[in-house]
N, C-alpha and C. Protein backbone atom coordinates (compact mmCIF):
# COMPACT_ATOMS: atom_id res chain seq x y z
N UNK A 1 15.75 -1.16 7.06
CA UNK A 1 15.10 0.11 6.85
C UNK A 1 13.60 -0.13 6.71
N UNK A 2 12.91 0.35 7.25
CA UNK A 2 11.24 0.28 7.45
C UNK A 2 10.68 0.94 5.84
N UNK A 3 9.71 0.33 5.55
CA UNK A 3 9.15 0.57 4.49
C UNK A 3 7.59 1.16 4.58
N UNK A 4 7.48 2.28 3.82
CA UNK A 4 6.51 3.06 3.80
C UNK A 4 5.16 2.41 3.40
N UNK A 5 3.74 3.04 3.26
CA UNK A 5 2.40 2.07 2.82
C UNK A 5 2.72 1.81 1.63
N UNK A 6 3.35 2.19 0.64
CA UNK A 6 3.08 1.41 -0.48
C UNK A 6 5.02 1.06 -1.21
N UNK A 7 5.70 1.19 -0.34
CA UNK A 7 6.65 0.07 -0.34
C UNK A 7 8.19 0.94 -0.33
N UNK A 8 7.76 2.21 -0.22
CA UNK A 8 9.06 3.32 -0.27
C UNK A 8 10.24 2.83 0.97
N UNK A 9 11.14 3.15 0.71
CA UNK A 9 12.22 3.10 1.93
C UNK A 9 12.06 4.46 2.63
N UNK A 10 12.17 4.09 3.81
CA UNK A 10 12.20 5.19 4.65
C UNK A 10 12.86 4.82 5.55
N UNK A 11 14.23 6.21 6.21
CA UNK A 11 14.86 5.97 7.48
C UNK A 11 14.57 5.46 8.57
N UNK A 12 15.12 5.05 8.80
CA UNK A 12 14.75 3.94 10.33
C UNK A 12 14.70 5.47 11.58
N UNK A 13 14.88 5.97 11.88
CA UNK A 13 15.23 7.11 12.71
C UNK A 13 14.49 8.20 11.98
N UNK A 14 14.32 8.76 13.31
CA UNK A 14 12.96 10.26 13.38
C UNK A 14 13.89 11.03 12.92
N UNK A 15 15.41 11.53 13.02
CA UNK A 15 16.25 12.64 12.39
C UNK A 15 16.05 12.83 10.73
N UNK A 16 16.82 11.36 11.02
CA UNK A 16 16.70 10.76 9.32
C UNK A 16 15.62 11.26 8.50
N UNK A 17 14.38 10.62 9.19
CA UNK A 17 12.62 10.78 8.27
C UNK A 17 13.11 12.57 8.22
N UNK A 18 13.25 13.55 9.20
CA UNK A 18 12.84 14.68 8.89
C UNK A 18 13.83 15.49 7.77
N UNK A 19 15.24 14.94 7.60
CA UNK A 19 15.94 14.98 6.59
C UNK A 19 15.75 15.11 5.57
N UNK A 20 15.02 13.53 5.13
CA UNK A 20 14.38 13.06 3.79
C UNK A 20 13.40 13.86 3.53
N UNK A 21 12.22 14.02 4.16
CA UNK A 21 11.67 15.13 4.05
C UNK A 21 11.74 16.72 3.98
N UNK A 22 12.34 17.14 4.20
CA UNK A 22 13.35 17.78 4.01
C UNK A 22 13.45 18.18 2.78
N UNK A 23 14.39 17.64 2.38
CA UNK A 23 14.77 17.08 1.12
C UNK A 23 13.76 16.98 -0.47
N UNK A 24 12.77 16.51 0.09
CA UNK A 24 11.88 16.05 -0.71
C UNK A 24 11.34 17.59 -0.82
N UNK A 25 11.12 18.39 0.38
CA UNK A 25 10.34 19.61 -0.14
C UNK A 25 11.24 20.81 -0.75
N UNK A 26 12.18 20.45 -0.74
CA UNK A 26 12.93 21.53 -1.21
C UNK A 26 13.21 21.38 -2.57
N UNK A 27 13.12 19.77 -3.24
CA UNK A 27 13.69 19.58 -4.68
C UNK A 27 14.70 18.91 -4.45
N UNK A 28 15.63 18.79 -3.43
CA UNK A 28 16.90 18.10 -3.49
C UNK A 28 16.93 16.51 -3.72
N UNK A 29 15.41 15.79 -3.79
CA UNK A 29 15.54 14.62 -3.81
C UNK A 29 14.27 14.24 -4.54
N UNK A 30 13.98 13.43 -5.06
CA UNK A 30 12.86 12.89 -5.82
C UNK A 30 11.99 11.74 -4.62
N UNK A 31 11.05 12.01 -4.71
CA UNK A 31 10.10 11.16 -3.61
C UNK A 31 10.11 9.66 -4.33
N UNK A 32 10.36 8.61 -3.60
CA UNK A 32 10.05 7.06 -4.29
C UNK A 32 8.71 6.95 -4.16
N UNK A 33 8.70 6.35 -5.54
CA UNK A 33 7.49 5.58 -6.20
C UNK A 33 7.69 3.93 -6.05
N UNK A 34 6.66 3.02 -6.26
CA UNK A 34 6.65 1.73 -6.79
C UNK A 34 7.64 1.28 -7.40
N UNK A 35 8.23 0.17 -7.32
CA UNK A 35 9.73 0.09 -8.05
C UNK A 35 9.09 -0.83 -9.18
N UNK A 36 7.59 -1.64 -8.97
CA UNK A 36 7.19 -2.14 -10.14
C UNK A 36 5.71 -2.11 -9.80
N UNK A 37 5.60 -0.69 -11.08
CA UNK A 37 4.48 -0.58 -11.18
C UNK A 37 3.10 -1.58 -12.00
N UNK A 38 3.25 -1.97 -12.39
CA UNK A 38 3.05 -3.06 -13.19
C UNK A 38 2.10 -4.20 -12.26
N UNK A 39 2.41 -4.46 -10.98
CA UNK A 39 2.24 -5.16 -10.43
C UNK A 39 0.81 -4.52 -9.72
N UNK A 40 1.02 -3.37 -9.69
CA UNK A 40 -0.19 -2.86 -9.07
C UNK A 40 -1.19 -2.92 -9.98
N UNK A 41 -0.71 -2.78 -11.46
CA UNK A 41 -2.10 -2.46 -12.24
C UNK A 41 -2.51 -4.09 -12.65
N UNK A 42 -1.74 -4.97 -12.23
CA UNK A 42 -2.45 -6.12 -12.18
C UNK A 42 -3.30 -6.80 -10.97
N UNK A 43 -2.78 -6.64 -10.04
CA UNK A 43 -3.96 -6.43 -8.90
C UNK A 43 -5.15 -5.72 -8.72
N UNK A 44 -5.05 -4.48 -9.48
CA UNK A 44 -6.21 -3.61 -9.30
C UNK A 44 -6.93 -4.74 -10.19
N UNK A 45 -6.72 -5.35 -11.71
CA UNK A 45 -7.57 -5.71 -12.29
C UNK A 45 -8.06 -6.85 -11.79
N UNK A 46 -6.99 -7.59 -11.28
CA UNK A 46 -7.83 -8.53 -10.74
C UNK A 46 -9.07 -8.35 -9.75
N UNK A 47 -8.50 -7.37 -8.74
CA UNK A 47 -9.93 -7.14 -7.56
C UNK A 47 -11.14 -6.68 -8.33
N UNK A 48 -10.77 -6.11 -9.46
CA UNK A 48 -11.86 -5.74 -9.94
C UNK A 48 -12.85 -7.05 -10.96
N UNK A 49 -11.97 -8.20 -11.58
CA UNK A 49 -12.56 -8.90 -11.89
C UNK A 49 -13.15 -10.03 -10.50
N UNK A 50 -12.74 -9.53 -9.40
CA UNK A 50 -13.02 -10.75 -8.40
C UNK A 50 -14.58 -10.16 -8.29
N UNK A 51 -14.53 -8.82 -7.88
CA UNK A 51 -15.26 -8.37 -7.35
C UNK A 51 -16.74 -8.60 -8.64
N UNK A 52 -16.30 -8.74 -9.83
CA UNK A 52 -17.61 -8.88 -10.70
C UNK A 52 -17.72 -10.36 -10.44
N UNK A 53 -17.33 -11.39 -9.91
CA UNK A 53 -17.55 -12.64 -10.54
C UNK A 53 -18.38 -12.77 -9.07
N UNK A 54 -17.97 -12.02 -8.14
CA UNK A 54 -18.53 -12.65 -6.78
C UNK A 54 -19.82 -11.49 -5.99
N UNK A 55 -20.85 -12.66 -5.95
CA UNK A 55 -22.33 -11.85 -5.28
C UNK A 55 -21.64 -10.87 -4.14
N UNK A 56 -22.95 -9.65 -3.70
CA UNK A 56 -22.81 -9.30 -2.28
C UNK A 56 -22.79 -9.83 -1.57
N UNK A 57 -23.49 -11.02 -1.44
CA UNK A 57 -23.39 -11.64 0.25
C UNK A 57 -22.11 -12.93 0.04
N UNK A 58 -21.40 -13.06 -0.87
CA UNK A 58 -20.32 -13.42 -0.58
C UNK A 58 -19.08 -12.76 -0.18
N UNK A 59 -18.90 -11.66 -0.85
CA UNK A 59 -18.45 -10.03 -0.42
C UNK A 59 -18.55 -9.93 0.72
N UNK A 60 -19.76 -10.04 1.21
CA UNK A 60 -20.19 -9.99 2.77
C UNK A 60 -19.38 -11.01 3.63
N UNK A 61 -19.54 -12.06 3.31
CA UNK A 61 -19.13 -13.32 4.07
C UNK A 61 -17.58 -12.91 4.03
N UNK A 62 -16.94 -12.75 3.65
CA UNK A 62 -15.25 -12.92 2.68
C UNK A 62 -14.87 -11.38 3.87
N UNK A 63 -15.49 -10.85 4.04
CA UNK A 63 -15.48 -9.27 4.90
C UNK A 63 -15.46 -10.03 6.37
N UNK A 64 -16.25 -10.47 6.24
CA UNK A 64 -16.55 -10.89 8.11
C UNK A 64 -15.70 -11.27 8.29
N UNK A 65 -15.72 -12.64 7.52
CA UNK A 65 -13.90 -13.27 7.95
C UNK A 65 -12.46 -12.85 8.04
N UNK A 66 -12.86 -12.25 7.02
CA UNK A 66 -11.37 -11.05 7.32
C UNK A 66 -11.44 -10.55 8.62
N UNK A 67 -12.39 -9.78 8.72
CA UNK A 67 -12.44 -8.89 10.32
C UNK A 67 -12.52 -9.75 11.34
N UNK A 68 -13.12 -10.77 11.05
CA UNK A 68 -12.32 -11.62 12.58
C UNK A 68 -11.60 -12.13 12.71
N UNK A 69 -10.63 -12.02 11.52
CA UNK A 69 -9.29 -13.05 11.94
C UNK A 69 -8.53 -11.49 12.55
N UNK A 70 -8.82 -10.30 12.02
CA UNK A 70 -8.09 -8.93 12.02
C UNK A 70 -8.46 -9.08 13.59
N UNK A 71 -9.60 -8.78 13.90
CA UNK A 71 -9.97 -8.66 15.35
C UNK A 71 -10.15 -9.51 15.53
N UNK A 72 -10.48 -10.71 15.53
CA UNK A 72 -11.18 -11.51 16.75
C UNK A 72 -10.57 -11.68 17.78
C-alpha cells in the first residue's frame, strides 16, 4: 500500500483513494496522522539546532550539493 507525504496509508487504487476520501469527508472515518509523533518533534529540533551551529555559506554549500545529487 503506497504511503502518503508524511507517512499515512493510502489505497493503492484510484477507486479505493476516492472511497477513503469519501469517507473522511463525511465523518465515517478519522484521517491518519503520524503513528509516532515524537519523532518529528525531534527532528524539527534537531534541524533547528543544525541550522544554529552552521554559517550561511555552509547552508549554502550543503544546498548545492543536495541539488546536484537531486539534479545533476
Amino acid at each position: 500500500m503506497p504511503k502518503g507525504p508524511q507517512g499515512q496509508q493510502r489505497p493503492a487504487d484510484v477507486i479505493g483513494n476516492c472511497v477513503h476520501i469519501a469517507r473522511i469527508a463525511t465523518g465515517g472515518e478519522q484521517e491518519t496522522t503520524l503513528q509516532h509523533p515524537a519523532k518529528r518533534k525531534s527532528g524539527k529540533a534537531g534541524a533547528r539546532a543544525r541550522q544554529e551551529n552552521t554559517t550561511a555559506a555552509q547552508r549554502s554549500k550543503i544546498a548545492r550539493k543536495a541539488a546536484n545529487a537531486r539534479w545533476g
